[in-house]
PDB file of N, CA and C in Angstrom:
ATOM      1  N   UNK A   1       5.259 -14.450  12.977  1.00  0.00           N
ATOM      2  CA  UNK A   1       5.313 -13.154  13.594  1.00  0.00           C
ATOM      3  C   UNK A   1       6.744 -12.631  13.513  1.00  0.00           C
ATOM      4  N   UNK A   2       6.798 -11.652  12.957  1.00  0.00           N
ATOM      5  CA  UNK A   2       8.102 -10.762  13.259  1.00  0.00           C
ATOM      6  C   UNK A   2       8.633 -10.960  11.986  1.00  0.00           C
ATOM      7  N   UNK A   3       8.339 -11.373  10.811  1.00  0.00           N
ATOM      8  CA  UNK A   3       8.527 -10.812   9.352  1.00  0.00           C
ATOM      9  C   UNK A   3       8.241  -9.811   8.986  1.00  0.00           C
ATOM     10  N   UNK A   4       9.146  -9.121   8.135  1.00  0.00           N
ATOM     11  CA  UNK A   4       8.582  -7.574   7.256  1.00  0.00           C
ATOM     12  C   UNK A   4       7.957  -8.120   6.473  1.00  0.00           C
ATOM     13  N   UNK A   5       6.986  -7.358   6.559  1.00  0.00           N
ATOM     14  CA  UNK A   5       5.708  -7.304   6.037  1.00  0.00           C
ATOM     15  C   UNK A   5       5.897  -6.852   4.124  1.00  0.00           C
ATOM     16  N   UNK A   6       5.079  -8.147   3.034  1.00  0.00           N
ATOM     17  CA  UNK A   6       5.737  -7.803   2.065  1.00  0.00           C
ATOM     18  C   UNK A   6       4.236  -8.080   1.176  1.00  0.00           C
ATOM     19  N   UNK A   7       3.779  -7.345   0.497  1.00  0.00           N
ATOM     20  CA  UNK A   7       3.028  -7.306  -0.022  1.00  0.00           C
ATOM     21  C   UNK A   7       2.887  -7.879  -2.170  1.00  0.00           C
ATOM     22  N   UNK A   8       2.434  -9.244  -2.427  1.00  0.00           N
ATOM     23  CA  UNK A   8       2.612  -9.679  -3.643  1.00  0.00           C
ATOM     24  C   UNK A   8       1.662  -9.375  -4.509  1.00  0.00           C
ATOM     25  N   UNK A   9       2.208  -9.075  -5.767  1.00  0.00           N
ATOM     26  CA  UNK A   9       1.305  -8.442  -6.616  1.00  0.00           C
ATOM     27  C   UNK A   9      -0.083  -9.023  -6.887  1.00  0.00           C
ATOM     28  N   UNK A  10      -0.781  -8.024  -7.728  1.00  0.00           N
ATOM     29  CA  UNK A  10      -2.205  -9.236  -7.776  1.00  0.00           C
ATOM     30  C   UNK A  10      -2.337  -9.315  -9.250  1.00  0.00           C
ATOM     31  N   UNK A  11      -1.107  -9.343  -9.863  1.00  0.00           N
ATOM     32  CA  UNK A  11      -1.248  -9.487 -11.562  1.00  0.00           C
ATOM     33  C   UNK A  11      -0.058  -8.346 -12.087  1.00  0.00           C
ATOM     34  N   UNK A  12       0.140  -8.992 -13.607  1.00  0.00           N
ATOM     35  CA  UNK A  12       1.042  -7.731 -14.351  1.00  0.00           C
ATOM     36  C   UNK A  12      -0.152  -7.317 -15.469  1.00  0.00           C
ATOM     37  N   UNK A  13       0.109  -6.016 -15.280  1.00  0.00           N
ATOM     38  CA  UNK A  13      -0.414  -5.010 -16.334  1.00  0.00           C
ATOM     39  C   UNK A  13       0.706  -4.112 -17.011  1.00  0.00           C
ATOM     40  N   UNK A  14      -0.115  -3.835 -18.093  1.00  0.00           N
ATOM     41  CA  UNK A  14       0.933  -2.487 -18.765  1.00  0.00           C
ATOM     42  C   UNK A  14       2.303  -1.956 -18.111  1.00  0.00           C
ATOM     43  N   UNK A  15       1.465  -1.400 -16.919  1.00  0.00           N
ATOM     44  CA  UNK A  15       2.461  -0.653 -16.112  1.00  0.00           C
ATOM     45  C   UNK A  15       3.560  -1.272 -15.659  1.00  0.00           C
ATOM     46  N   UNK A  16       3.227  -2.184 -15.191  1.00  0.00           N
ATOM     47  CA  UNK A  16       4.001  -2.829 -14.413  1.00  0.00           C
ATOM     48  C   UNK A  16       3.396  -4.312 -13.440  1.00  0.00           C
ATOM     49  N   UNK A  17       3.960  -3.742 -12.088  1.00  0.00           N
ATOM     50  CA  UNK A  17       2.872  -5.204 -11.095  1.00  0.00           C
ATOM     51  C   UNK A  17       2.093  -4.538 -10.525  1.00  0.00           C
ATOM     52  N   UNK A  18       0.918  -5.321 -10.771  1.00  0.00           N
ATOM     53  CA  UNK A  18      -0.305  -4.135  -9.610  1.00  0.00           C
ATOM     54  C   UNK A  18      -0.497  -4.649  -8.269  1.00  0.00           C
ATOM     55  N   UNK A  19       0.087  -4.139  -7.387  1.00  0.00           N
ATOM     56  CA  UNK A  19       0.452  -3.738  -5.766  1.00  0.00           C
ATOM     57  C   UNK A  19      -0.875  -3.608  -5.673  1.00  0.00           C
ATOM     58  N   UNK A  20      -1.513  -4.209  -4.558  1.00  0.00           N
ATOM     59  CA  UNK A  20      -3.004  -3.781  -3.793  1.00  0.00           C
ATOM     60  C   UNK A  20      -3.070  -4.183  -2.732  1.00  0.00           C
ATOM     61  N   UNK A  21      -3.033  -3.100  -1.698  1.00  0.00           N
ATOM     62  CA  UNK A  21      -3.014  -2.962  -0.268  1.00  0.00           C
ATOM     63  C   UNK A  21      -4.140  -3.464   0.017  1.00  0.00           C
ATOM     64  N   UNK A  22      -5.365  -3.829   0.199  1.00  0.00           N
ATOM     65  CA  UNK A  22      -6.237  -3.878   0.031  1.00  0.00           C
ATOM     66  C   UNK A  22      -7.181  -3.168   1.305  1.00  0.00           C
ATOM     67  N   UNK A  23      -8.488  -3.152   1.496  1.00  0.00           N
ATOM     68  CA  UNK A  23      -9.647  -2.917   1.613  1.00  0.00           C
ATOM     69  C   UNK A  23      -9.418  -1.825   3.432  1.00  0.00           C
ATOM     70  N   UNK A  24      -8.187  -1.650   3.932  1.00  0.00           N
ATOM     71  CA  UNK A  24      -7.737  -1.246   4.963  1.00  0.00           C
ATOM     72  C   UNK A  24      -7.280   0.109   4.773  1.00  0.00           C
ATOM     73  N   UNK A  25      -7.721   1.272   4.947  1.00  0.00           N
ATOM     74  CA  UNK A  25      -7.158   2.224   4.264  1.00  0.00           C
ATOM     75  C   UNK A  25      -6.098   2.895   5.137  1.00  0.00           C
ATOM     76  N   UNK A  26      -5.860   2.702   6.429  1.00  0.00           N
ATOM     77  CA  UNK A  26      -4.912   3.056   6.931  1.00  0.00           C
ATOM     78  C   UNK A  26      -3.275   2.576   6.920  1.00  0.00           C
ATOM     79  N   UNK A  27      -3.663   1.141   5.928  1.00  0.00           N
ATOM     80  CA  UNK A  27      -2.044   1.055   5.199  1.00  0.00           C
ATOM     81  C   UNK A  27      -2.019   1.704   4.196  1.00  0.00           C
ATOM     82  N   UNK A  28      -3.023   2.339   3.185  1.00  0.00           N
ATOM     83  CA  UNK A  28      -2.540   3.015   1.763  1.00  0.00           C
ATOM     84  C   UNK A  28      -1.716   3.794   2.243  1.00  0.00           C
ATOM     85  N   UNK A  29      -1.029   3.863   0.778  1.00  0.00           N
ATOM     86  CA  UNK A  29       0.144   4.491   0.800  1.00  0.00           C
ATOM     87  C   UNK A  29      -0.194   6.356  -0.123  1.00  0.00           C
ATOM     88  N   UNK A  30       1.031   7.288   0.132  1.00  0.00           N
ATOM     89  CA  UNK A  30       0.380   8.431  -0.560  1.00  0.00           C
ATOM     90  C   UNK A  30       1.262   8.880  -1.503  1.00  0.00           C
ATOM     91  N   UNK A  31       1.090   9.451  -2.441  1.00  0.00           N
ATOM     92  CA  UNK A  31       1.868   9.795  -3.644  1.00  0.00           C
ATOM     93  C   UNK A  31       3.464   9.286  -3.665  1.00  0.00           C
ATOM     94  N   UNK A  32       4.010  10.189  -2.578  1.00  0.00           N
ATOM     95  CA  UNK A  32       5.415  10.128  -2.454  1.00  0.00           C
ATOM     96  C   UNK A  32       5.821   8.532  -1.695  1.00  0.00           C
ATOM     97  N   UNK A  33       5.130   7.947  -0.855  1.00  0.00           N
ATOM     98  CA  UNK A  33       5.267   6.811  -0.389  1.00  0.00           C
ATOM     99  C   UNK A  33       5.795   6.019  -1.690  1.00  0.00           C
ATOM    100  N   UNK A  34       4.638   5.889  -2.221  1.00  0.00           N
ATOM    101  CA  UNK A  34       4.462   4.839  -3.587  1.00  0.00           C
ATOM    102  C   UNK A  34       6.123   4.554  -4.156  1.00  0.00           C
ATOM    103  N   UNK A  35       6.581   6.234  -4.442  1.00  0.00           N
ATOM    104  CA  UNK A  35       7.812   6.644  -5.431  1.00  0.00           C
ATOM    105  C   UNK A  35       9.108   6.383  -4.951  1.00  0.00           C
ATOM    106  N   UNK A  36       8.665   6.447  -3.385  1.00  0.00           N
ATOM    107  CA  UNK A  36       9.842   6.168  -2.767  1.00  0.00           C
ATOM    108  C   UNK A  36      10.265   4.467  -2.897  1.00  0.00           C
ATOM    109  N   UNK A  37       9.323   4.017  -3.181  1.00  0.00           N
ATOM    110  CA  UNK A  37       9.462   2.523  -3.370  1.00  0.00           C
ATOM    111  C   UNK A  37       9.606   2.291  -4.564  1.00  0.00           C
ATOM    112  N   UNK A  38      10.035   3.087  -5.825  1.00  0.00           N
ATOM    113  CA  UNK A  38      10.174   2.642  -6.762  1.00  0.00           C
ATOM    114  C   UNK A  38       8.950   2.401  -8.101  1.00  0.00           C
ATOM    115  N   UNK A  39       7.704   2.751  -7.324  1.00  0.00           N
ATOM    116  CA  UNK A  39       6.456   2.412  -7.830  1.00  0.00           C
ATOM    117  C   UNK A  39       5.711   3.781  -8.260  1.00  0.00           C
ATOM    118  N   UNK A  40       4.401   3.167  -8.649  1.00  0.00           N
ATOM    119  CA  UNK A  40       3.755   4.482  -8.924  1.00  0.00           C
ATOM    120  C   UNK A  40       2.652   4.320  -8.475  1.00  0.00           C
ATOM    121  N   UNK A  41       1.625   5.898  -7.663  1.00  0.00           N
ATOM    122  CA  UNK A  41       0.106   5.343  -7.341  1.00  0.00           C
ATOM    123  C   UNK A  41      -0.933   5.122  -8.561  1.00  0.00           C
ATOM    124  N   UNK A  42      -1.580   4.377  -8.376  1.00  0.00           N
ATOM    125  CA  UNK A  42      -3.128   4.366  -9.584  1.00  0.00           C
ATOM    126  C   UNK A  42      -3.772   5.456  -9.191  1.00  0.00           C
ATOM    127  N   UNK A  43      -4.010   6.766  -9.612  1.00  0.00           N
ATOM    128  CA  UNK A  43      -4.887   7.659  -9.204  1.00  0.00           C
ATOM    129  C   UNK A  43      -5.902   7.295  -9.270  1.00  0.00           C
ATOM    130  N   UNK A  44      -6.304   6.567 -10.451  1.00  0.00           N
ATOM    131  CA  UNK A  44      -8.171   6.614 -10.909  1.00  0.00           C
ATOM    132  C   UNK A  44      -8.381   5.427 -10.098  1.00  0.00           C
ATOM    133  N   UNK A  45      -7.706   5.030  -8.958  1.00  0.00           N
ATOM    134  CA  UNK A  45      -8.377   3.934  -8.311  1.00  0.00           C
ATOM    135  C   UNK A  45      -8.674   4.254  -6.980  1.00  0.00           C
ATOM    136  N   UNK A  46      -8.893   3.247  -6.404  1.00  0.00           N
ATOM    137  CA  UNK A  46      -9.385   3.781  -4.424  1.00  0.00           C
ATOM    138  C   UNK A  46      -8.418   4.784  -4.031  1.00  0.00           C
ATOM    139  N   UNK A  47      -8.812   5.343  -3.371  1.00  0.00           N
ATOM    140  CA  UNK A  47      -8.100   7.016  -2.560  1.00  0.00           C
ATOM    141  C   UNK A  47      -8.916   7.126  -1.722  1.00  0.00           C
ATOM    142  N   UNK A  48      -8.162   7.742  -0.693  1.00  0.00           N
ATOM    143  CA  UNK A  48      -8.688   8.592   0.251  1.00  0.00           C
ATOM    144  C   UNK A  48      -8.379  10.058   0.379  1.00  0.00           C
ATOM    145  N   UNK A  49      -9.350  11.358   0.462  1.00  0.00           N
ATOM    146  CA  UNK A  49      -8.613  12.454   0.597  1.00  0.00           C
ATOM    147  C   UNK A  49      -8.774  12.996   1.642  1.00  0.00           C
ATOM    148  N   UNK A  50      -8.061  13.775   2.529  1.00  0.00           N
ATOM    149  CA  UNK A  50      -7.985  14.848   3.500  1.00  0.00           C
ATOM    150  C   UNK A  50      -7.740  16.214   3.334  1.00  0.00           C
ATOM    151  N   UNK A  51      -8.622  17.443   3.826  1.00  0.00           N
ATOM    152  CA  UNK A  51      -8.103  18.398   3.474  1.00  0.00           C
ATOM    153  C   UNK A  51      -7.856  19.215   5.136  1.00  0.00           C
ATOM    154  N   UNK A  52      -6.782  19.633   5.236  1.00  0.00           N
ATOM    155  CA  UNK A  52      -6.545  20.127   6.395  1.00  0.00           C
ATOM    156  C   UNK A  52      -6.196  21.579   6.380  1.00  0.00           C
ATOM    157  N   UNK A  53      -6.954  22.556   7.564  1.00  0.00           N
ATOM    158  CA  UNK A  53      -6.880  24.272   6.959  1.00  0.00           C
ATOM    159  C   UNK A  53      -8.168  24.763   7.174  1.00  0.00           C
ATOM    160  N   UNK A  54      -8.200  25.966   6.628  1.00  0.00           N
ATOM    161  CA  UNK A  54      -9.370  26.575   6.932  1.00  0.00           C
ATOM    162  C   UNK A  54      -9.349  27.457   5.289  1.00  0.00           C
ATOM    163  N   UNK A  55     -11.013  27.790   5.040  1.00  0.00           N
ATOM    164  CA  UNK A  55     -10.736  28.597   3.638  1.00  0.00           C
ATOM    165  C   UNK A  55     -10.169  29.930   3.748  1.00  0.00           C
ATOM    166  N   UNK A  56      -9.501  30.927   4.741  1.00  0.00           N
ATOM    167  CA  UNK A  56      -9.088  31.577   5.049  1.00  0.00           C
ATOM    168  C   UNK A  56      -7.866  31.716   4.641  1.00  0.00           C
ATOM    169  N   UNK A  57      -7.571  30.917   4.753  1.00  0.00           N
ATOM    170  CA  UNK A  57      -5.663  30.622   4.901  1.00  0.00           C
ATOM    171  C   UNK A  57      -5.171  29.608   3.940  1.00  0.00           C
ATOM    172  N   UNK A  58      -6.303  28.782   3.162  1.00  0.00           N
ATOM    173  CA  UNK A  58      -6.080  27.400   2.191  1.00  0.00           C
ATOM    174  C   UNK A  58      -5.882  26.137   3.239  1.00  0.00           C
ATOM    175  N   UNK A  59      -6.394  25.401   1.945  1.00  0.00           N
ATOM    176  CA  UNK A  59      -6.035  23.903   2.455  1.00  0.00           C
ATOM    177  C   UNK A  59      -5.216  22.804   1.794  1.00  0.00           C
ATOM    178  N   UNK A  60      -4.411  22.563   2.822  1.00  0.00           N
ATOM    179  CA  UNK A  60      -3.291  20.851   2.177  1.00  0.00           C
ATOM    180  C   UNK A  60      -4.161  20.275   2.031  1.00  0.00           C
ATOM    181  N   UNK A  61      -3.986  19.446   1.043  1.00  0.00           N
ATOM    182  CA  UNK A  61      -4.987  18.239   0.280  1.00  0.00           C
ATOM    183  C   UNK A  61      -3.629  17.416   0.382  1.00  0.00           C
ATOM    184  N   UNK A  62      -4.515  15.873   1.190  1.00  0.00           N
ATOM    185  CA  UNK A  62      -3.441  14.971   1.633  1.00  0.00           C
ATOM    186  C   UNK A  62      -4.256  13.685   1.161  1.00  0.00           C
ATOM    187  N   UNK A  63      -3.775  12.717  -0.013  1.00  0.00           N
ATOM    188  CA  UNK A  63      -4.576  11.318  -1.039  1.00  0.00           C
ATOM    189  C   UNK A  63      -3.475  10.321  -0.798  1.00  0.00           C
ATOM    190  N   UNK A  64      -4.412   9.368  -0.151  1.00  0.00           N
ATOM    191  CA  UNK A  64      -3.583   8.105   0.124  1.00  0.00           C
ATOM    192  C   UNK A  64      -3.529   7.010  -0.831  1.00  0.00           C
ATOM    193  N   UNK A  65      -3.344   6.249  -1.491  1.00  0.00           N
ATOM    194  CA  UNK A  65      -3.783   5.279  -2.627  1.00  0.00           C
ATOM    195  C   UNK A  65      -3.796   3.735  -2.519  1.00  0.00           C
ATOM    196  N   UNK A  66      -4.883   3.089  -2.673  1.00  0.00           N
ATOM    197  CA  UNK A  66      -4.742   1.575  -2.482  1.00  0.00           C
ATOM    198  C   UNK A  66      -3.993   1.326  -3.376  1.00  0.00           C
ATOM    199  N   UNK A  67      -3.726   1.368  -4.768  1.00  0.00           N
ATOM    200  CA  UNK A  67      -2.677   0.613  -5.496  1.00  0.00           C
ATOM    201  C   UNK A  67      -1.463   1.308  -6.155  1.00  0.00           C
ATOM    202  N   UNK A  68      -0.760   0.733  -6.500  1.00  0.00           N
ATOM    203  CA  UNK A  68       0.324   1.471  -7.346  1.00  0.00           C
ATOM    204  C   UNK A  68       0.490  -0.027  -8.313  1.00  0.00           C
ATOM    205  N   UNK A  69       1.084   0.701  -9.163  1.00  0.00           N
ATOM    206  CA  UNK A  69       2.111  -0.091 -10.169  1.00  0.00           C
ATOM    207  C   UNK A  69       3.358  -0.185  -9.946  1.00  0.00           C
ATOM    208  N   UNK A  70       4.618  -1.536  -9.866  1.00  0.00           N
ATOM    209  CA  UNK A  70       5.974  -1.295  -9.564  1.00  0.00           C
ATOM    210  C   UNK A  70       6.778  -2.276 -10.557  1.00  0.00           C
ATOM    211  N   UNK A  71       8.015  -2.224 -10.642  1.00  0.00           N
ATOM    212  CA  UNK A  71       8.701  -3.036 -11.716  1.00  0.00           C
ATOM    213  C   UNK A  71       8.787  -4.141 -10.449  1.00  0.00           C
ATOM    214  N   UNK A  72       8.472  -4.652  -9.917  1.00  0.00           N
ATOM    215  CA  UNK A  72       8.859  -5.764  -9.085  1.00  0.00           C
ATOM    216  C   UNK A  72       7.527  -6.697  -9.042  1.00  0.00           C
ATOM    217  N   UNK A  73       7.503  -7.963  -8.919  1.00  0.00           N
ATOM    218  CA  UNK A  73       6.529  -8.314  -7.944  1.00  0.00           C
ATOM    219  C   UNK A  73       5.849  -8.365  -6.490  1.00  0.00           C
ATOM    220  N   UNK A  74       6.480  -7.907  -5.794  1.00  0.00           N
ATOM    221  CA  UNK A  74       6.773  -7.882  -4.483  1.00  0.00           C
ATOM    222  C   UNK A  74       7.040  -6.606  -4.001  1.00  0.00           C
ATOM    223  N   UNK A  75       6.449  -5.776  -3.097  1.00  0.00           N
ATOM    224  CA  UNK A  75       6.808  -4.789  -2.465  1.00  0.00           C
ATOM    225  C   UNK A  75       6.784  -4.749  -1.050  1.00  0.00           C
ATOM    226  N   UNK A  76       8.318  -4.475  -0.364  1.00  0.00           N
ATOM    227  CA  UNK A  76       8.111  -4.403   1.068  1.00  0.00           C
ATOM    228  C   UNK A  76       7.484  -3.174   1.522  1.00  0.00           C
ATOM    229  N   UNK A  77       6.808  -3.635   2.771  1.00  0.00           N
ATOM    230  CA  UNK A  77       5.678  -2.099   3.109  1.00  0.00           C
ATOM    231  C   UNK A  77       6.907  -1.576   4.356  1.00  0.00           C
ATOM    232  N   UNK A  78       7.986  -2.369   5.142  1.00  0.00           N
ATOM    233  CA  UNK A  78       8.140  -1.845   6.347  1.00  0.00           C
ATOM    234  C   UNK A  78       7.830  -2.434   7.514  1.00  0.00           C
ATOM    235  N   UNK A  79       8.215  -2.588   8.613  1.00  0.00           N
ATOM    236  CA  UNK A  79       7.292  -2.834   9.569  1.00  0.00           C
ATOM    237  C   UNK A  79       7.347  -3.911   9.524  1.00  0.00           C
ATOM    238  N   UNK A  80       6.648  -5.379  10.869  1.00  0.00           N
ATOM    239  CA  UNK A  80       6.844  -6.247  10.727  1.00  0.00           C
ATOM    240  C   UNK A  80       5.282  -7.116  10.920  1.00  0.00           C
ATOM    241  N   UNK A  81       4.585  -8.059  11.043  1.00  0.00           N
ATOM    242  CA  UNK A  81       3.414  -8.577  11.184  1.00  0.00           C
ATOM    243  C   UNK A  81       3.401  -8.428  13.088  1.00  0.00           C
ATOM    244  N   UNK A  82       1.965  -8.001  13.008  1.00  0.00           N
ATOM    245  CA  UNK A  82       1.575  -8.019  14.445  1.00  0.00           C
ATOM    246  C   UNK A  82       1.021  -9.252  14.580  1.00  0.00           C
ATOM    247  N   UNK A  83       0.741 -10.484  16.220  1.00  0.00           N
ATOM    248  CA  UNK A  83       0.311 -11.425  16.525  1.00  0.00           C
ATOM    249  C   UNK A  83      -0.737 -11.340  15.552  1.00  0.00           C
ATOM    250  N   UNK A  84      -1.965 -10.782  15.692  1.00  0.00           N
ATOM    251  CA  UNK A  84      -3.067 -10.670  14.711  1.00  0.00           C
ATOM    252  C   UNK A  84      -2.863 -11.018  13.127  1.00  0.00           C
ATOM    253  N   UNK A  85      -1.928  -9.954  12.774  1.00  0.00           N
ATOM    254  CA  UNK A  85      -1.661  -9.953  11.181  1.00  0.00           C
ATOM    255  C   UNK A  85      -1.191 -11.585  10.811  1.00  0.00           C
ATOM    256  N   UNK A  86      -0.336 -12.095  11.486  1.00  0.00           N
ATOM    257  CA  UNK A  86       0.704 -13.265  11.316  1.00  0.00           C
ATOM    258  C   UNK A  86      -0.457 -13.895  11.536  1.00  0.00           C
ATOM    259  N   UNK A  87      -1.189 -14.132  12.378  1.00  0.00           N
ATOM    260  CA  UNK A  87      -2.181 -15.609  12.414  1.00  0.00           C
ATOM    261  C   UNK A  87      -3.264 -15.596  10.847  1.00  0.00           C
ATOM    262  N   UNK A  88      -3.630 -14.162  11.063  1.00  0.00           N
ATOM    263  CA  UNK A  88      -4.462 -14.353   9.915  1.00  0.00           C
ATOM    264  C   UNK A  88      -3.961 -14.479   8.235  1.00  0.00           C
ATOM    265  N   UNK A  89      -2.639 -13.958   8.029  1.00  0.00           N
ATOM    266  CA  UNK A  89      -1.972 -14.026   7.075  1.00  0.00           C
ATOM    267  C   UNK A  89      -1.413 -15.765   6.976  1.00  0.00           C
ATOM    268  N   UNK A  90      -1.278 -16.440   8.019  1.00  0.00           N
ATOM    269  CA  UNK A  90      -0.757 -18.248   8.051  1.00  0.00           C
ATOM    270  C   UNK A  90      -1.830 -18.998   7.774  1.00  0.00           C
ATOM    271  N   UNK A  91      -3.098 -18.229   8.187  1.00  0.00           N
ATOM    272  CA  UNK A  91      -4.511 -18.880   8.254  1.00  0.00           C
ATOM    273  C   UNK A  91      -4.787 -19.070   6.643  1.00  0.00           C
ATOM    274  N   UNK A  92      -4.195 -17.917   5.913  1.00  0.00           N
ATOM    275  CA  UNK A  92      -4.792 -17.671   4.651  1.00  0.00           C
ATOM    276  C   UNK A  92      -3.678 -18.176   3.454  1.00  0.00           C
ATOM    277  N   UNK A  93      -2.130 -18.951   4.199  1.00  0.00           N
ATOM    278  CA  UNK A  93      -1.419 -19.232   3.616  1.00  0.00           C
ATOM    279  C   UNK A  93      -0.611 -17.802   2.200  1.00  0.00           C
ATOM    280  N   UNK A  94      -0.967 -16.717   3.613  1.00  0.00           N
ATOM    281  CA  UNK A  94      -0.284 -15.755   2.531  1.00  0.00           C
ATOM    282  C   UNK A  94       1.399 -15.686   2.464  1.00  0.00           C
ATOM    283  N   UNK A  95       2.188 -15.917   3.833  1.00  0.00           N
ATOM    284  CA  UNK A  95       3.302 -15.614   4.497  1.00  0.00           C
ATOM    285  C   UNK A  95       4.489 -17.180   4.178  1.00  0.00           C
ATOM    286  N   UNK A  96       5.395 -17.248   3.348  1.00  0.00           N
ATOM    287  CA  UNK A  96       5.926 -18.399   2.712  1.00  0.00           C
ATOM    288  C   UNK A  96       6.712 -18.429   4.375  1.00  0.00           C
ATOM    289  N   UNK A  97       6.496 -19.895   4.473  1.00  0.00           N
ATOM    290  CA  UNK A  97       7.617 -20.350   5.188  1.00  0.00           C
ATOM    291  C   UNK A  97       9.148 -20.357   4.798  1.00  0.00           C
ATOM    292  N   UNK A  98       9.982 -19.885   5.695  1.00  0.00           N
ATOM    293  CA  UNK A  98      11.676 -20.443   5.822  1.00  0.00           C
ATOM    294  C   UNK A  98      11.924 -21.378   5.286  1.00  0.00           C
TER     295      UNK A  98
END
């Protein structure tokens, strides 16, 4: 508990390392997230979209993305493991020991 939270690739492709947040969509990340990390999103893969507005006035279209591609293996998300996250991440031998 209380590690930043770091997410390891799940393979190299073309692009680069393919980053996959997985199956939780409230960690995907959204266009500019991705870039800010150096990475890029997979469009043609899982997304989520939001459109917020009315047809009156237009609408922001807001796409979150489960994966990106990055020159790294490893991408930090931020943030640190909650009690929950840390047990189940030790359970699953995702989180390297010190």
């Amino acid at each position: 508990m209380g590690k930043e939270k770091v997410e390891s690739s799940a393979g190299k492709v073309r692009e680069g390392y393919l980053i996959d947040l997985g199956d939780d969509n409230s960690v995907w990340m959204d266009g500019p997230e991705w870039r800010d990390r150096g990475c890029k999103p997979v469009t043609k893969g899982q997304s989520r979209t939001t459109r917020i507005g009315d047809p009156w006035n237009g609408f922001l279209k807001l796409e979150w993305f489960r994966q990106g591609t990055c020159s790294k293996s490893e991408l930090k998300l931020g943030g640190t493991y909650s009690l929950g996250e840390a047990k189940n991440a030790c359970e699953l031998k995702a989180i390297e020991e010190d």
